[in-house]
Every structure is written in structure tokens, then in C-alpha cells.
N, C-alpha and C. Protein backbone atom coordinates (compact mmCIF):
# COMPACT_ATOMS: atom_id res chain seq x y z
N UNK A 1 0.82 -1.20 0.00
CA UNK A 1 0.00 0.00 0.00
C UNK A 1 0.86 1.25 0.00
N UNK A 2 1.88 1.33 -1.25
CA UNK A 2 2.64 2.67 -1.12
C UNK A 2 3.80 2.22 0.16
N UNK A 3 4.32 1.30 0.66
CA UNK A 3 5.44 1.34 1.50
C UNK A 3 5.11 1.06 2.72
N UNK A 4 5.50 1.08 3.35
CA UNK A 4 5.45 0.57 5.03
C UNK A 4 5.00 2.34 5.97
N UNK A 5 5.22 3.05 5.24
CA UNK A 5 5.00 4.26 5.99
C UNK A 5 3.62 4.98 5.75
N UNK A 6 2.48 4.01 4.45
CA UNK A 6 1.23 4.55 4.31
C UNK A 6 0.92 3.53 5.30
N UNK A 7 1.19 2.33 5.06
CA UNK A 7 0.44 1.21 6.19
C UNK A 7 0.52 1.92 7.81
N UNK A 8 1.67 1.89 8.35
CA UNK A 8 1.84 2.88 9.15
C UNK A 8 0.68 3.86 9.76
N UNK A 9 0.68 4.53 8.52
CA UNK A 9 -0.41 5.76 8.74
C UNK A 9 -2.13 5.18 8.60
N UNK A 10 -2.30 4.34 8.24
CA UNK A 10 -3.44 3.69 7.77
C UNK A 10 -4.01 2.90 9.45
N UNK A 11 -2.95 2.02 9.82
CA UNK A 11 -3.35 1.28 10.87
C UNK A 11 -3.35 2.03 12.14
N UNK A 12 -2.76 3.15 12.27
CA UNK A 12 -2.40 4.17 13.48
C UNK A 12 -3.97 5.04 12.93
N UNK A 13 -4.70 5.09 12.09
CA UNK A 13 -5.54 5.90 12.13
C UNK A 13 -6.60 4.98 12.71
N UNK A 14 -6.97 4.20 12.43
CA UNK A 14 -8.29 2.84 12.93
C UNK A 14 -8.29 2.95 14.22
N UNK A 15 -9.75 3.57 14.74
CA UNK A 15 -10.13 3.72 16.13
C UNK A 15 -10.47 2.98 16.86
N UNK A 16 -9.98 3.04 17.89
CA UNK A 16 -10.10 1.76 19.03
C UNK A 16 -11.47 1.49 19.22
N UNK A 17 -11.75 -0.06 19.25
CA UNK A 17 -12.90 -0.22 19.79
C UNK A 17 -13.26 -1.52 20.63
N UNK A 18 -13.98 -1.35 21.64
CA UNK A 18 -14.10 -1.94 22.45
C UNK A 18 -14.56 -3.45 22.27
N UNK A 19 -13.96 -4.53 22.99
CA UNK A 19 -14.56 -5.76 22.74
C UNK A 19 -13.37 -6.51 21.96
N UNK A 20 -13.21 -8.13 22.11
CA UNK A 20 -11.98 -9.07 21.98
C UNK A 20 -11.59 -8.98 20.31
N UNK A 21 -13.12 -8.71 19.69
CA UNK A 21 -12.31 -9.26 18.36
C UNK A 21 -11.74 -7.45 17.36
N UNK A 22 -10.61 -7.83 17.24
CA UNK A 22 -10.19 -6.99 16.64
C UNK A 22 -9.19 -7.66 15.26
N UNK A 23 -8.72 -6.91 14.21
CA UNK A 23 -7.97 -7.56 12.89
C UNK A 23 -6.64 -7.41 13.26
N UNK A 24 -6.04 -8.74 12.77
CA UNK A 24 -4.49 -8.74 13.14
C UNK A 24 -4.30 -8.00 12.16
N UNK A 25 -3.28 -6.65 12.74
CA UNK A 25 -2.98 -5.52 11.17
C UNK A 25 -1.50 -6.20 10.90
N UNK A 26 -1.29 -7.04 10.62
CA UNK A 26 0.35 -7.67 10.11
C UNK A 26 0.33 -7.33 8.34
N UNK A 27 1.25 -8.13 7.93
CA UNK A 27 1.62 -7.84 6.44
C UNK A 27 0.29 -8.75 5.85
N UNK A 28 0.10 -9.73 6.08
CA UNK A 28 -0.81 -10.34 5.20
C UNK A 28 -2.32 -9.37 5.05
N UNK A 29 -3.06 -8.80 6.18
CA UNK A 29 -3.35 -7.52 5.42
C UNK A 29 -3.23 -6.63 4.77
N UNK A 30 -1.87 -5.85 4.88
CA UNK A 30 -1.26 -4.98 4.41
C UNK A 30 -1.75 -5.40 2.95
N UNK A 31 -1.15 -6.71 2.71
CA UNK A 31 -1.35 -7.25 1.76
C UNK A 31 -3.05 -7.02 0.46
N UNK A 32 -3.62 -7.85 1.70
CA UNK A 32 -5.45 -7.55 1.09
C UNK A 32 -5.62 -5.99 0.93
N UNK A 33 -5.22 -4.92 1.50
CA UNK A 33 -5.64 -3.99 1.79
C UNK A 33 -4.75 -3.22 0.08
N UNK A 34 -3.74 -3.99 -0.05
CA UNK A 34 -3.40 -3.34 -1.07
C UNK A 34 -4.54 -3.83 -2.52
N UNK A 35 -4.65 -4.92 -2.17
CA UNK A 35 -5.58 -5.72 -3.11
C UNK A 35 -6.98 -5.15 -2.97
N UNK A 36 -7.72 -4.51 -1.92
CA UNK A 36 -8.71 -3.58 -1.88
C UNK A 36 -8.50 -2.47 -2.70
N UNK A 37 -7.53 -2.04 -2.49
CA UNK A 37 -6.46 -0.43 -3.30
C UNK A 37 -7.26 -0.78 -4.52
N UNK A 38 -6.49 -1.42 -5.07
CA UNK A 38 -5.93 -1.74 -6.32
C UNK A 38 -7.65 -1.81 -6.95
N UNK A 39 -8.27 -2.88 -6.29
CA UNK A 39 -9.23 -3.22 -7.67
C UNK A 39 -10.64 -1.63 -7.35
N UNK A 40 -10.08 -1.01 -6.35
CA UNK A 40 -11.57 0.54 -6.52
C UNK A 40 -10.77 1.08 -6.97
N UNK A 41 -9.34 1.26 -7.56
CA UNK A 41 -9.30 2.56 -8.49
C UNK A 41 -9.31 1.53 -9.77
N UNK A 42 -8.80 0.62 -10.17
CA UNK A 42 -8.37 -0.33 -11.40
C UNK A 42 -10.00 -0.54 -11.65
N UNK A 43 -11.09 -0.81 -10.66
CA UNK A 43 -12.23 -1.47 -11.09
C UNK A 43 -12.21 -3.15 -11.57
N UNK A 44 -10.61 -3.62 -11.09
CA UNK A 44 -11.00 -4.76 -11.43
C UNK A 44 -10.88 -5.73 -10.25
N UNK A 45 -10.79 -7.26 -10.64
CA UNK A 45 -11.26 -7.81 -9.61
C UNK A 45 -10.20 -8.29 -8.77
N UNK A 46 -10.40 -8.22 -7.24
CA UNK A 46 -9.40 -7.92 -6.31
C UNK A 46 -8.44 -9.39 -6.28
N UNK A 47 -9.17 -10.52 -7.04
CA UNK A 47 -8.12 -11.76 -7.28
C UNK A 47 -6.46 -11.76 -8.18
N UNK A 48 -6.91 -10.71 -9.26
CA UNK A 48 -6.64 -10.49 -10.16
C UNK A 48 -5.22 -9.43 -9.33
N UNK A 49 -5.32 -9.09 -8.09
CA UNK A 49 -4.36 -7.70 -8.08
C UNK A 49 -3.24 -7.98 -7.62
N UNK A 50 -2.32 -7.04 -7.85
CA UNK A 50 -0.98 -7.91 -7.64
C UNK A 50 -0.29 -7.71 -6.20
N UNK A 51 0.11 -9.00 -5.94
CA UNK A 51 0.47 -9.42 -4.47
C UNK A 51 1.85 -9.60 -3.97
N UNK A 52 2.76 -8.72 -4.32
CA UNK A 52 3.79 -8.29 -3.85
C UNK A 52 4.34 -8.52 -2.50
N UNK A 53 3.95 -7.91 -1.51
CA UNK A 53 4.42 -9.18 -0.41
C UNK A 53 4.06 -10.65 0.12
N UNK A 54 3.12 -10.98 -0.61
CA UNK A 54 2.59 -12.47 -0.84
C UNK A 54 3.72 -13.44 -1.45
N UNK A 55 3.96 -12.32 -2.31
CA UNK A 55 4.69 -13.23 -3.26
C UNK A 55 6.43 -13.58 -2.58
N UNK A 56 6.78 -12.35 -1.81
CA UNK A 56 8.48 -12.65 -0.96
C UNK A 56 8.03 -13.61 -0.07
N UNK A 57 7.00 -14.24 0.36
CA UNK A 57 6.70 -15.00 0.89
C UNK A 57 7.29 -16.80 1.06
N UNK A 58 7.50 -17.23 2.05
CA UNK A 58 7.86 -18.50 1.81
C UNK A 58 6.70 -19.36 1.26
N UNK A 59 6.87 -20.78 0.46
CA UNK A 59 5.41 -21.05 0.01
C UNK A 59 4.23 -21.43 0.64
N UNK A 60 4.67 -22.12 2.24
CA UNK A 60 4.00 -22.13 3.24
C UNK A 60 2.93 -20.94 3.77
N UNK A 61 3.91 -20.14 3.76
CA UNK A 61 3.03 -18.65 4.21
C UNK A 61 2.34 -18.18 3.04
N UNK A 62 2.55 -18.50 1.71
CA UNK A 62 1.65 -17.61 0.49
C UNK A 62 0.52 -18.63 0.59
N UNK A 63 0.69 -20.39 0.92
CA UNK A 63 -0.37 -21.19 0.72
C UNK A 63 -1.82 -20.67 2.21
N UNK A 64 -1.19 -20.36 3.21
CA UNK A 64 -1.99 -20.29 4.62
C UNK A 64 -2.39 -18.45 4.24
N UNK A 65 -1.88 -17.67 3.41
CA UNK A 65 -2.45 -16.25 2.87
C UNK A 65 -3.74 -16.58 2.10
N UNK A 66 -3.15 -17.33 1.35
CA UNK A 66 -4.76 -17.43 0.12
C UNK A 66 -5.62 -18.47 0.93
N UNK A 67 -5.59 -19.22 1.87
CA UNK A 67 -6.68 -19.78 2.36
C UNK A 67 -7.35 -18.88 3.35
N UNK A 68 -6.67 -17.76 3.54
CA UNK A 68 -7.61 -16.89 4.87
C UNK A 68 -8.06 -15.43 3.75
N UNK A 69 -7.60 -15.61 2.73
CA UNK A 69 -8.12 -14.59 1.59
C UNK A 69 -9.75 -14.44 1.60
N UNK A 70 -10.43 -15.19 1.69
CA UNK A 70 -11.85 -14.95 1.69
C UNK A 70 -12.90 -14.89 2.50
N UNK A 71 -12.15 -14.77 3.99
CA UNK A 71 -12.56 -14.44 5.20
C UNK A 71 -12.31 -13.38 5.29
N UNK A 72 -10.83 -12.98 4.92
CA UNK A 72 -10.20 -11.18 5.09
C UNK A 72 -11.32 -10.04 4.09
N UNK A 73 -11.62 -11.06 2.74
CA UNK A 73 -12.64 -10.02 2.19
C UNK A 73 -14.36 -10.07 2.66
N UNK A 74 -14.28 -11.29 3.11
CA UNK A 74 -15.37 -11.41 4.04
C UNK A 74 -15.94 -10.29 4.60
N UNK A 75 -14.91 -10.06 6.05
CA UNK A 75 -15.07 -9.11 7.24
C UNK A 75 -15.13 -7.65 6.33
N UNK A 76 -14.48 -7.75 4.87
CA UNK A 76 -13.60 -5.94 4.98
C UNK A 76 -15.12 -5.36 4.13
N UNK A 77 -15.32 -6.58 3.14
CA UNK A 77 -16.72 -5.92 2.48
C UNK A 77 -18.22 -6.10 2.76
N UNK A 78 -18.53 -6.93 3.96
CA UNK A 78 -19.95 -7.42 4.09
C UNK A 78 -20.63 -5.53 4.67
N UNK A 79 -21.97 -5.41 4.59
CA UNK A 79 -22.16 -4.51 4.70
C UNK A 79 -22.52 -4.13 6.31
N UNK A 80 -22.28 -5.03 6.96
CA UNK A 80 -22.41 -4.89 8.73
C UNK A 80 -21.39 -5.04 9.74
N UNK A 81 -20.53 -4.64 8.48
CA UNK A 81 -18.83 -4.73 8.82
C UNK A 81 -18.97 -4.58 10.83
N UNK A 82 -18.34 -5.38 11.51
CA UNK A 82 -17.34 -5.11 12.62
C UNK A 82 -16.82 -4.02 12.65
N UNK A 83 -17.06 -2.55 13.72
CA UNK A 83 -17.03 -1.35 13.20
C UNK A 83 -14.66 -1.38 12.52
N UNK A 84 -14.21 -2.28 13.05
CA UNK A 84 -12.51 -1.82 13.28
C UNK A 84 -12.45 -2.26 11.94
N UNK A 85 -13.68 -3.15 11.22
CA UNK A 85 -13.72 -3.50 9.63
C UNK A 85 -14.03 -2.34 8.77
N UNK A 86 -14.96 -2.39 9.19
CA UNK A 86 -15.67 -0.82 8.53
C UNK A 86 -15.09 0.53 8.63
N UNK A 87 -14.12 0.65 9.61
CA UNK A 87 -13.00 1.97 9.62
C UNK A 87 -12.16 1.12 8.45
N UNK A 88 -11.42 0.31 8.97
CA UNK A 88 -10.32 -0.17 8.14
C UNK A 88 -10.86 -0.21 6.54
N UNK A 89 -12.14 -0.18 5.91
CA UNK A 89 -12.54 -0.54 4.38
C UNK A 89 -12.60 1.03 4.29
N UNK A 90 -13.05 2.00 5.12
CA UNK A 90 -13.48 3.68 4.89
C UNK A 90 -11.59 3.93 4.59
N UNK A 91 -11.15 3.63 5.57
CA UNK A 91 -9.41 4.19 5.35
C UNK A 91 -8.80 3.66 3.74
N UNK A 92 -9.35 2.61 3.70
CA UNK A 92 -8.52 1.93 2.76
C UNK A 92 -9.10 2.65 1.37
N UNK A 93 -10.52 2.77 1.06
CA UNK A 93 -11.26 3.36 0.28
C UNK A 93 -10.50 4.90 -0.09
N UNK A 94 -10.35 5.66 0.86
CA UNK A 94 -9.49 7.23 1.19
C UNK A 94 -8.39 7.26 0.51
N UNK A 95 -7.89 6.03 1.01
CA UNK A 95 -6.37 6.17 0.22
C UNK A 95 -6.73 5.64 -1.54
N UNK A 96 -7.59 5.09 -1.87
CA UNK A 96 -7.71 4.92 -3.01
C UNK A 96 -8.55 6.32 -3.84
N UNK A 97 -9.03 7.25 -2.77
CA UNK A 97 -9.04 8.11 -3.38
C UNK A 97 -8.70 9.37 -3.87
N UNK A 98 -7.32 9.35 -3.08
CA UNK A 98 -6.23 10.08 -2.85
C UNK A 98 -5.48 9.42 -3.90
N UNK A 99 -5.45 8.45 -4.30
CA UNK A 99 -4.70 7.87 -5.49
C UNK A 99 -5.40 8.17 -6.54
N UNK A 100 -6.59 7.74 -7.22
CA UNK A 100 -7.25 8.31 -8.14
C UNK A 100 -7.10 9.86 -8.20
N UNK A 101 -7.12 10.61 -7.47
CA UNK A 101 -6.83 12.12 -7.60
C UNK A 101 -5.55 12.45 -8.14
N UNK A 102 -4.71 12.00 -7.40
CA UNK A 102 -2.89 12.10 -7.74
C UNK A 102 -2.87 11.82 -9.32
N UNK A 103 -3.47 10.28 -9.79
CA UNK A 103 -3.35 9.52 -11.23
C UNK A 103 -4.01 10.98 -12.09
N UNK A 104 -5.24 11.32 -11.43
CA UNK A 104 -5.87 12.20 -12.42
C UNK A 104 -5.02 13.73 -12.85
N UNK A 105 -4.19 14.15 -11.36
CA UNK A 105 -3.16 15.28 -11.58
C UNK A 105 -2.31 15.04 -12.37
N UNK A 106 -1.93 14.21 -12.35
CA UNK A 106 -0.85 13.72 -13.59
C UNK A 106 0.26 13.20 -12.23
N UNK A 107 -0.12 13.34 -11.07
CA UNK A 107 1.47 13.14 -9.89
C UNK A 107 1.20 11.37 -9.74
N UNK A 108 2.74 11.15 -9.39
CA UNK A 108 2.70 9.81 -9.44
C UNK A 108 2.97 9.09 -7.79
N UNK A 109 2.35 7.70 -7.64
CA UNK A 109 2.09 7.47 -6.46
C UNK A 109 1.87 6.13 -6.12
N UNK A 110 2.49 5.26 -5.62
CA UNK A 110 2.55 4.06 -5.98
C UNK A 110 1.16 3.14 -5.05
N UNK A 111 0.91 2.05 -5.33
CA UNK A 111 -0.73 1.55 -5.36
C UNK A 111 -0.27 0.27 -4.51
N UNK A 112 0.85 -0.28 -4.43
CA UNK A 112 1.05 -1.64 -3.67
C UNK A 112 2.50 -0.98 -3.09
């Protein structure tokens, strides 16, 4: 998502909320979240997007990524999101539209 210093800024913004279940913010989100990025400005489909730290991955860890892949989009897009879901899809959405703006200025800005 743009480097370790948008993630950074992304997961430090998600407001605390009360109660056990909360999202492990590690890389393998980082990950989905770039794959959220990617397919609302691209419009395409978030299988399809490219998975860059998935991929430095050992094959163990890329095989146990794509089996929790459709739980992670589960929680991020159902519409009764878990509110730390529903911040985390509003943040992630922001930055994709801060990217679409930049693409449209002509300034450049990287998407994973």
C-alpha cells in the first residue's frame, strides 16, 4: 500500500474499539488492503491484483495467505462490517481516493 510508511499511517488511524475481536494488522493484510487499493481505483477484480508481499513470501506462508483470503474479504466488504472492519474498508477506500486524484493530476504514487 505505497510502502510501510502509508500502512503505518493507515493502521495508526483505525479507532479503538471496544470488545476481543479486533484484525491482526500484520503484512498479510497490508497485503489484502493493497488488493482492496488496487481493484476501486483499477475497477477490477481484487483476485486479479498484484500481491507483492505475498509473493516474498515463503510457500507455506503464500499457501496459509490465500486460504484466509476470503474471510479477510469477508469481514472488509460485508455490509455490517465489525465497526474496526468498517473503519479499516473507509481508510482503505481514502487512500484509493487520494490515489485516483494524484493519477488524475498527472502526480505519481505508488498503489502496492
Amino acid at each position: 500500500m505505497g510502502g510501510g510508511e502509508t500502512w503505518h499511517e493507515i493502521v495508526t488511524s483505525v479507532p479503538p474499539v471496544p470488545g476481543p475481536v479486533r484484525p491482526v494488522l500484520d503484512d498479510r493484510l497490508s497485503q489484502e488492503a493493497s488488493a482492496v487499493v488496487w481493484s476501486y481505483v483499477t475497477g477490477g477484480e481484487p483476485l486479479y491484483a498484484p500481491r507483492n508481499i505475498e509473493a516474498s513470501q515463503p510457500s507455506a506462508t503464500r499457501q496459509a495467505w490465500r486460504q484466509r483470503r476470503a474471510n479477510t474479504w469477508f469481514h472488509l466488504s460485508r455490509p455490517d462490517a465489525l465497526n474496526h472492519y468498517a473503519a479499516l474498508r473507509e481508510l482503505f477506500l481514502q487512500h484509493g481516493d487520494a490515489l485516483i486524484e494524484k493519477i488524475e493530476s498527472g502526480t505519481s504514487m505508488s498503489i502496492c
